[in-house]
PDB file of N, CA and C in Angstrom:
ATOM      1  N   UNK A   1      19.332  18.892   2.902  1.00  0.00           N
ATOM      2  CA  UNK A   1      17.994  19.146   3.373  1.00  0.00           C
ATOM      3  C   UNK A   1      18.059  19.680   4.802  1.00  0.00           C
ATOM      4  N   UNK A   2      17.387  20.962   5.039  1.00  0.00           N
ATOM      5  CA  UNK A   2      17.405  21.423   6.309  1.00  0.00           C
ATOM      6  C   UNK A   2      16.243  20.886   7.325  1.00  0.00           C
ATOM      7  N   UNK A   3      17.002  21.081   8.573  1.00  0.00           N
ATOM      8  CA  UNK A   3      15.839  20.137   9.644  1.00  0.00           C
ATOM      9  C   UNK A   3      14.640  21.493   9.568  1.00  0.00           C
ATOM     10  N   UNK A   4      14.023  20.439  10.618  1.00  0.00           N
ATOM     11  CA  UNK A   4      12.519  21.461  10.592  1.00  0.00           C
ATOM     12  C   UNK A   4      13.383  22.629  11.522  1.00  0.00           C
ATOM     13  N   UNK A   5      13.865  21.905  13.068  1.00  0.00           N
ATOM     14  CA  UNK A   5      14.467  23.200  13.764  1.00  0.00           C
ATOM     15  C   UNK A   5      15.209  24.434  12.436  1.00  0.00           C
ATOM     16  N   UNK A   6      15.758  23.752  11.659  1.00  0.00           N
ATOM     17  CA  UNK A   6      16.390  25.191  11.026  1.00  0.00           C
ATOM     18  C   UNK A   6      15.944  25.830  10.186  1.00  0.00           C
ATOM     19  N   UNK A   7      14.555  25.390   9.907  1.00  0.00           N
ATOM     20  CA  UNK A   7      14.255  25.942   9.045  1.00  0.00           C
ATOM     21  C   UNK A   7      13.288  26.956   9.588  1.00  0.00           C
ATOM     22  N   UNK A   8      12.947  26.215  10.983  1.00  0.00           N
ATOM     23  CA  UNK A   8      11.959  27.467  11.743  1.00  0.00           C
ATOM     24  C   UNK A   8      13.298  28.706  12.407  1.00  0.00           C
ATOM     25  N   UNK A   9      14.172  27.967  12.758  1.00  0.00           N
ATOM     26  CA  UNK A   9      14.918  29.227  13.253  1.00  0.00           C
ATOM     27  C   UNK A   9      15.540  30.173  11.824  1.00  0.00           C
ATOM     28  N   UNK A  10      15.518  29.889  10.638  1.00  0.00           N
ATOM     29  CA  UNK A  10      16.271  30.759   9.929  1.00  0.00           C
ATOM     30  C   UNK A  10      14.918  31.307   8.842  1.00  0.00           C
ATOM     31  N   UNK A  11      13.906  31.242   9.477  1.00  0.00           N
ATOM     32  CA  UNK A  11      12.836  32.354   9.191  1.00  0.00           C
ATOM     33  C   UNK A  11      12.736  33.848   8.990  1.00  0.00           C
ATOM     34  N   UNK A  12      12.723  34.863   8.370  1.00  0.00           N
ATOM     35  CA  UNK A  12      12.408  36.329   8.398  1.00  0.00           C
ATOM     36  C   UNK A  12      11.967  36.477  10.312  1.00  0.00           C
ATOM     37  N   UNK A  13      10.935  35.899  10.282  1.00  0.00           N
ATOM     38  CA  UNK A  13      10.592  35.572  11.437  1.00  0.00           C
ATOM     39  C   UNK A  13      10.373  34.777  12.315  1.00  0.00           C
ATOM     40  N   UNK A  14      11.956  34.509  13.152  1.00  0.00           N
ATOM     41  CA  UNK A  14      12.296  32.930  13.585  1.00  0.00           C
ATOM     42  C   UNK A  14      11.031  32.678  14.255  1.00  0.00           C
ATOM     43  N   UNK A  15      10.694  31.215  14.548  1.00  0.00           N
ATOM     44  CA  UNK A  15       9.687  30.772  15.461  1.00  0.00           C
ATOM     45  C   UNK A  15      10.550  30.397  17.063  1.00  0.00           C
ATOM     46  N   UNK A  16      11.615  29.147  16.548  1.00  0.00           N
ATOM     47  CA  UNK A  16      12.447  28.797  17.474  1.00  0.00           C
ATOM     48  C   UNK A  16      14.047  29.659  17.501  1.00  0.00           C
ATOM     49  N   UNK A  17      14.640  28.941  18.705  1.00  0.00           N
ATOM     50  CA  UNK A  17      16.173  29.894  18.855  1.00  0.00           C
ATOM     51  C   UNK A  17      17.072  28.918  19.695  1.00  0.00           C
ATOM     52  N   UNK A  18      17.954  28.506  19.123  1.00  0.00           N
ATOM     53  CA  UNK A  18      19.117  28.054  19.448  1.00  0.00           C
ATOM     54  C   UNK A  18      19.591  27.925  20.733  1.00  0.00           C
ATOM     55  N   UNK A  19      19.825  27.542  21.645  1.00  0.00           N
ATOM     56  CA  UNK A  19      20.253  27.674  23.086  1.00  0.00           C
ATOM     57  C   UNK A  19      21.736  27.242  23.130  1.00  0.00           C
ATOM     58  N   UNK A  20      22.746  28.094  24.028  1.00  0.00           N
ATOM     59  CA  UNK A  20      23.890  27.614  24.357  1.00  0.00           C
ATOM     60  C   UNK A  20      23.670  26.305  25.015  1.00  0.00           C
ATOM     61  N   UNK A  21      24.998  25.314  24.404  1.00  0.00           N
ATOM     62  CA  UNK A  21      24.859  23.755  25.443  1.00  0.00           C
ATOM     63  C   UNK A  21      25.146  24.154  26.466  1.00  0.00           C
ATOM     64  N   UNK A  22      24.153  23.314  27.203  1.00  0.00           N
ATOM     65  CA  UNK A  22      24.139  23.701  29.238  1.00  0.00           C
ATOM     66  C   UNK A  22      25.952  22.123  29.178  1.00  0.00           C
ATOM     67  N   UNK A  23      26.821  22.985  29.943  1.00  0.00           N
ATOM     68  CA  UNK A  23      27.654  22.094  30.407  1.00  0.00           C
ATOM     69  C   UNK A  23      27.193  20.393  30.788  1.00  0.00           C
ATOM     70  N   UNK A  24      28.318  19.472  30.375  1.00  0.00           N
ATOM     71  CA  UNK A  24      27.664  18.448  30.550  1.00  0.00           C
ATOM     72  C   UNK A  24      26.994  17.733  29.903  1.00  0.00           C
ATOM     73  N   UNK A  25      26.230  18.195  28.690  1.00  0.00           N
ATOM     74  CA  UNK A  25      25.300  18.013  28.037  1.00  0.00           C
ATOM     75  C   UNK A  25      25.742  17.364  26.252  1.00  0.00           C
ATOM     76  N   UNK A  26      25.046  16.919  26.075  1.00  0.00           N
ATOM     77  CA  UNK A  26      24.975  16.498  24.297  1.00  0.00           C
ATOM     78  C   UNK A  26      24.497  17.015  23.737  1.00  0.00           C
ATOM     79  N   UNK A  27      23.472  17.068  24.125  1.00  0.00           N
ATOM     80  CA  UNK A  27      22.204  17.810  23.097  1.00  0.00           C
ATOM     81  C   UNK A  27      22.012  19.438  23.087  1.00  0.00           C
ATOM     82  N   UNK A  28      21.748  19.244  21.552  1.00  0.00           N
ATOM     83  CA  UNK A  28      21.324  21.071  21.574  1.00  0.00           C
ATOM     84  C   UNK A  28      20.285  20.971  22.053  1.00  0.00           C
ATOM     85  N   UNK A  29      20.126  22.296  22.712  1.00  0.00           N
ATOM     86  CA  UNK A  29      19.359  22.936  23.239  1.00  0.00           C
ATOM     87  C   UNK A  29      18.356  24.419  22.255  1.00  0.00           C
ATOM     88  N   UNK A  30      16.937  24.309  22.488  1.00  0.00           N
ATOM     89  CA  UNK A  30      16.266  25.524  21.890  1.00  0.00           C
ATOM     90  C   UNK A  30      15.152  25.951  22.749  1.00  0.00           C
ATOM     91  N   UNK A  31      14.557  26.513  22.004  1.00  0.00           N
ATOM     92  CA  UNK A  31      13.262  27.549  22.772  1.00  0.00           C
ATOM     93  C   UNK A  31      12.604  27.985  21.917  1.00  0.00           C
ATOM     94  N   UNK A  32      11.455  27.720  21.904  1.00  0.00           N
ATOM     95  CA  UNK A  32      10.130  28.180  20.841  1.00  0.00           C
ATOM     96  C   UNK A  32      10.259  30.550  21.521  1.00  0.00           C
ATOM     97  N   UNK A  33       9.893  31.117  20.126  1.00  0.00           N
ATOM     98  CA  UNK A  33       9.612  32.362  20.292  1.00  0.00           C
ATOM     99  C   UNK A  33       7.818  32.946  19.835  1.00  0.00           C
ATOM    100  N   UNK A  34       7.311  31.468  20.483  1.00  0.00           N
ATOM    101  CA  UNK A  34       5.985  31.875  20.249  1.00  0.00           C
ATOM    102  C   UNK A  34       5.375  32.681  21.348  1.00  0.00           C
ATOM    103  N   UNK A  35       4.005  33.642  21.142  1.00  0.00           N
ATOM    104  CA  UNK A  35       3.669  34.065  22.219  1.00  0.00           C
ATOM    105  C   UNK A  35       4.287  35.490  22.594  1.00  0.00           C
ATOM    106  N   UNK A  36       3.718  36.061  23.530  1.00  0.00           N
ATOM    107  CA  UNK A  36       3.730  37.617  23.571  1.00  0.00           C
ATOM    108  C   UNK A  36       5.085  37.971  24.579  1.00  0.00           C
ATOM    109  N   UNK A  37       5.733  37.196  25.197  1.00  0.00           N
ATOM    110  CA  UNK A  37       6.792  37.150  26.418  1.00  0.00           C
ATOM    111  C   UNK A  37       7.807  35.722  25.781  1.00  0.00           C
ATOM    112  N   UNK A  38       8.936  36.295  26.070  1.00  0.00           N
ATOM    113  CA  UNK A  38      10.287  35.750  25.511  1.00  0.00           C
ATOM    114  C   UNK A  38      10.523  34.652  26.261  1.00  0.00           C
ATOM    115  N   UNK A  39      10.604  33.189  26.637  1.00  0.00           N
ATOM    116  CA  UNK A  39      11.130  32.369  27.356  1.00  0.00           C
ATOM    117  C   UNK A  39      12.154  32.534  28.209  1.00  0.00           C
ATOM    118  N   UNK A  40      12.047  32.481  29.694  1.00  0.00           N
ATOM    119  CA  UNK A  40      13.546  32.907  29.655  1.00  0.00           C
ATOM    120  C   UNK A  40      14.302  31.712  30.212  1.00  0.00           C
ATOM    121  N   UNK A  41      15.700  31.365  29.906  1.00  0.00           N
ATOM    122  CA  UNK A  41      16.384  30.330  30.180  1.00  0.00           C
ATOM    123  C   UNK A  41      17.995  30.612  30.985  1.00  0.00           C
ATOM    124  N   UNK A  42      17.933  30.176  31.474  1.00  0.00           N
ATOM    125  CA  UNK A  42      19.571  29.814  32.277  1.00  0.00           C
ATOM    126  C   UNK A  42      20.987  29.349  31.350  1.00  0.00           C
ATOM    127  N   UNK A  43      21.671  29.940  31.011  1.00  0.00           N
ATOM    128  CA  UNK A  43      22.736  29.342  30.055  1.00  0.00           C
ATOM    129  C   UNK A  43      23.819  28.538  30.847  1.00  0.00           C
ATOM    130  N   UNK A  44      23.648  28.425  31.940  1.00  0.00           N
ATOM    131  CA  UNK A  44      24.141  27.048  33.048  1.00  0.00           C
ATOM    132  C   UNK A  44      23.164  26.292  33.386  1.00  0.00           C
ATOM    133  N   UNK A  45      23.302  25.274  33.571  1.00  0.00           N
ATOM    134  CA  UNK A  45      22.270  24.292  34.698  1.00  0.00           C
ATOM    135  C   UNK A  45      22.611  24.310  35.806  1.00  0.00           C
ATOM    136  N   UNK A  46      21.977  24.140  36.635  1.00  0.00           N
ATOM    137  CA  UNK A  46      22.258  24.050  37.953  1.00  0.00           C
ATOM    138  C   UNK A  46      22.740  22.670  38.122  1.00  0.00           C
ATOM    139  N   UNK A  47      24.009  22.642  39.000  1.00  0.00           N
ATOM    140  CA  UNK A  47      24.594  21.246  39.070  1.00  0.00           C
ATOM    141  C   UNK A  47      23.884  20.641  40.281  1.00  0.00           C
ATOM    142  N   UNK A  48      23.823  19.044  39.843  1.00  0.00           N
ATOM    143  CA  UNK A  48      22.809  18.542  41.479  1.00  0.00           C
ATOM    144  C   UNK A  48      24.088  18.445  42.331  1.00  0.00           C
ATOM    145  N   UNK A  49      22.966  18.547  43.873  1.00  0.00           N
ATOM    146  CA  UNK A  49      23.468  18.717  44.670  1.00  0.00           C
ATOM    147  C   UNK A  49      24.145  17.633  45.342  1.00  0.00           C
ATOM    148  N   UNK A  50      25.852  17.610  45.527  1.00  0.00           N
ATOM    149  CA  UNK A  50      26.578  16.670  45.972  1.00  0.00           C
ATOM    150  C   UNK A  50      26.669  16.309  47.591  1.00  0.00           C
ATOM    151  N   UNK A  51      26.174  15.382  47.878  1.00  0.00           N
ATOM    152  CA  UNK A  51      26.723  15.244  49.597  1.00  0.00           C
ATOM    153  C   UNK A  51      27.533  14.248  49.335  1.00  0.00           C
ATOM    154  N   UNK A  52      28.139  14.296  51.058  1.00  0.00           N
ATOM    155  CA  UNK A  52      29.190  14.182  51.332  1.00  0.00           C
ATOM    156  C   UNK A  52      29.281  12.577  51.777  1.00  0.00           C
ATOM    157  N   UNK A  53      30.128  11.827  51.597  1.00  0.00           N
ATOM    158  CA  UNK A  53      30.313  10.434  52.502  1.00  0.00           C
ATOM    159  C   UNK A  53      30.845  10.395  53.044  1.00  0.00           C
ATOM    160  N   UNK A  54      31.047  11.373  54.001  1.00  0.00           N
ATOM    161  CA  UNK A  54      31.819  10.987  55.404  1.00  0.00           C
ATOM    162  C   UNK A  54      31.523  10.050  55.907  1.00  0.00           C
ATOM    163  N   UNK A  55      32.580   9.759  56.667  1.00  0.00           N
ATOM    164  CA  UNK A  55      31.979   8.200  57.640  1.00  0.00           C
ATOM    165  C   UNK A  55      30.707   8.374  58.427  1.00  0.00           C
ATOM    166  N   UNK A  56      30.830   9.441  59.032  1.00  0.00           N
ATOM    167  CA  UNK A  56      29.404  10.002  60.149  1.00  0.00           C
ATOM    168  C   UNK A  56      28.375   9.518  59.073  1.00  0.00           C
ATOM    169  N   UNK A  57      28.588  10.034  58.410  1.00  0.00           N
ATOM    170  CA  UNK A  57      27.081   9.892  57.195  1.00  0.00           C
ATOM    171  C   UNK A  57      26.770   8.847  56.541  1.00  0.00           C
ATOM    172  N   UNK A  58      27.886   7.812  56.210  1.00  0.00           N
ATOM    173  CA  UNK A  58      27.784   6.200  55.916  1.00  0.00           C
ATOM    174  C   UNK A  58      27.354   5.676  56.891  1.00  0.00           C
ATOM    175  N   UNK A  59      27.583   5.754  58.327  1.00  0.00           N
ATOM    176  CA  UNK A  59      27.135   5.174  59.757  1.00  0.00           C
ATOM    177  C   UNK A  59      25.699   5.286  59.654  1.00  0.00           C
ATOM    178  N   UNK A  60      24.843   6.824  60.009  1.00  0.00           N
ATOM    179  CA  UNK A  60      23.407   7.194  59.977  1.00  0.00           C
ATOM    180  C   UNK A  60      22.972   6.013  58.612  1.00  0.00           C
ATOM    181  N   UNK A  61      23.495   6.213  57.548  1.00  0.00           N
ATOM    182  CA  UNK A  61      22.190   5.551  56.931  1.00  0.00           C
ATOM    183  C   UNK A  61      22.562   4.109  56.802  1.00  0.00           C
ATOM    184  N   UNK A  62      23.515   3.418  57.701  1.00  0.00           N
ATOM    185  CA  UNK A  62      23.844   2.340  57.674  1.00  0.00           C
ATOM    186  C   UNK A  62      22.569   1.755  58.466  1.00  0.00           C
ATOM    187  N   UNK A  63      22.811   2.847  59.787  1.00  0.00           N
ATOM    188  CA  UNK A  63      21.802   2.481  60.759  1.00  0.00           C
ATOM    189  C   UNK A  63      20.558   2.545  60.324  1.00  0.00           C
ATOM    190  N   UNK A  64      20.569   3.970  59.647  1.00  0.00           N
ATOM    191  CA  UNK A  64      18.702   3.591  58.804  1.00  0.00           C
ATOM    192  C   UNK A  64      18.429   2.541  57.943  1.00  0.00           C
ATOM    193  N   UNK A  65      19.112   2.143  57.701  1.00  0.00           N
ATOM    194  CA  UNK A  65      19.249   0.939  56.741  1.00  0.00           C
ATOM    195  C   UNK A  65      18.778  -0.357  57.831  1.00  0.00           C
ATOM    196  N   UNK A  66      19.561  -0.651  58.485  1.00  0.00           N
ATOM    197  CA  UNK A  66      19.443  -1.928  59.583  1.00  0.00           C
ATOM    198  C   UNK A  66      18.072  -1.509  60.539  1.00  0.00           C
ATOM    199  N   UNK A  67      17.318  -0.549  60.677  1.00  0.00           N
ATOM    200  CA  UNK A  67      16.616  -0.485  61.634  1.00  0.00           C
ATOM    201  C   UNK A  67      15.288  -0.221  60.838  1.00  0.00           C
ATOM    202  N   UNK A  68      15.216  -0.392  59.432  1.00  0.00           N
ATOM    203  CA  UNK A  68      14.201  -0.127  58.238  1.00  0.00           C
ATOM    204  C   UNK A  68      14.334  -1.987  57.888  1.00  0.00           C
ATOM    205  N   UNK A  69      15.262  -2.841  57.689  1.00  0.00           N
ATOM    206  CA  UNK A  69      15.315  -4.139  58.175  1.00  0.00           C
ATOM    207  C   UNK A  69      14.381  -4.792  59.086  1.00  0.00           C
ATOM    208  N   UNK A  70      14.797  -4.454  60.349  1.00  0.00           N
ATOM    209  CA  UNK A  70      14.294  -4.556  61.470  1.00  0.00           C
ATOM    210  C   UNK A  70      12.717  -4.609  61.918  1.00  0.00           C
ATOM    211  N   UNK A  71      12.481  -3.235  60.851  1.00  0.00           N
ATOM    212  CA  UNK A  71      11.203  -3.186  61.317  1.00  0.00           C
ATOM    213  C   UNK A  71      10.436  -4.020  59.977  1.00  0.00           C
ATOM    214  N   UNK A  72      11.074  -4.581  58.982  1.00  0.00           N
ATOM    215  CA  UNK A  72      10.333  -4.928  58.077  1.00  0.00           C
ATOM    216  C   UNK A  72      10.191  -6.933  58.586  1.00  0.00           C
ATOM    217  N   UNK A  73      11.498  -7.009  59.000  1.00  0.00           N
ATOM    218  CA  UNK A  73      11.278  -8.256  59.595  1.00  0.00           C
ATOM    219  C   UNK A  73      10.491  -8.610  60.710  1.00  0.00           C
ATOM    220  N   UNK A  74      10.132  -7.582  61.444  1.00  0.00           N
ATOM    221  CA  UNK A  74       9.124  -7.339  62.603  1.00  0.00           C
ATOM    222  C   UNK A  74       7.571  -7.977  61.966  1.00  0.00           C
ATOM    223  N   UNK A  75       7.381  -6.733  60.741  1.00  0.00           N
ATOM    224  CA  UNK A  75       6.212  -6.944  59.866  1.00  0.00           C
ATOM    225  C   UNK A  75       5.752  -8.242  59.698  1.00  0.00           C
ATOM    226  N   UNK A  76       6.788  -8.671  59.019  1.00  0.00           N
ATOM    227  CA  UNK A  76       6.890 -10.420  58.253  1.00  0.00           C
ATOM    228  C   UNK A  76       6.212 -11.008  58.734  1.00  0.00           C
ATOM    229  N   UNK A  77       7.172 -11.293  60.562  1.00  0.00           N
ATOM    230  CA  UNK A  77       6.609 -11.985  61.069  1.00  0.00           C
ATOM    231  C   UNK A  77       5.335 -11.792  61.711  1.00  0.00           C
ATOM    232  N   UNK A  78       4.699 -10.808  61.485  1.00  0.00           N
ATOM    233  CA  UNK A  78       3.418 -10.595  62.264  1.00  0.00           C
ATOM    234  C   UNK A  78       2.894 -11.056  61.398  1.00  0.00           C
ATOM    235  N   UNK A  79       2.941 -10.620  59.989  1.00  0.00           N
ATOM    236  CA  UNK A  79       1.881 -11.176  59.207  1.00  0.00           C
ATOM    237  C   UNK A  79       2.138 -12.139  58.892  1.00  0.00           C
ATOM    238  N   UNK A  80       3.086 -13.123  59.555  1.00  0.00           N
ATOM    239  CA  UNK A  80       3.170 -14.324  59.030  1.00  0.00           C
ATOM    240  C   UNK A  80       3.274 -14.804  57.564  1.00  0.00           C
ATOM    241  N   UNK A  81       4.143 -14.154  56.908  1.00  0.00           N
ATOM    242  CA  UNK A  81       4.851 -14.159  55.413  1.00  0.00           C
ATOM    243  C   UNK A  81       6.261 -14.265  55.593  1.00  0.00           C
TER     244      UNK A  81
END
């Protein structure tokens, strides 16, 4: 028994269309061909963006970390909680 996807893509006149797997990925990928303009898609994904852990950069948000503390313990005690 064919899925619905294949049965719309192996139409006279497909509806949907197959997409290359974006790297990384499990799942197939498709695209409806409904409508007067073609979908257009990326056959990569864009990989997210990696920063770095340098020490400099573990330090800063160490410090944002302790001084986001700071001010929450500030809070507390004002509001007396």
């Amino acid at each position: 028994m064919l899925s619905t996807r294949s049965r719309l893509s192996s139409r006279e006149d497909p509806l949907v269309q197959d997409l290359p797997k974006a790297p990384g990925t499990k799942q197939a990928r498709w695209t409806h061909l409904l409508g007067e303009s073609m979908p257009e898609f990326s056959a990569t994904t864009q990989q997210p963006e990696t920063r770095s852990s340098s020490p400099s950069r573990l330090n800063e948000l160490e410090e944002r970390v302790k001084s986001l503390e700071d001010f929450v313990d500030r809070l507390t005690s004002q509001l007396g909680i």
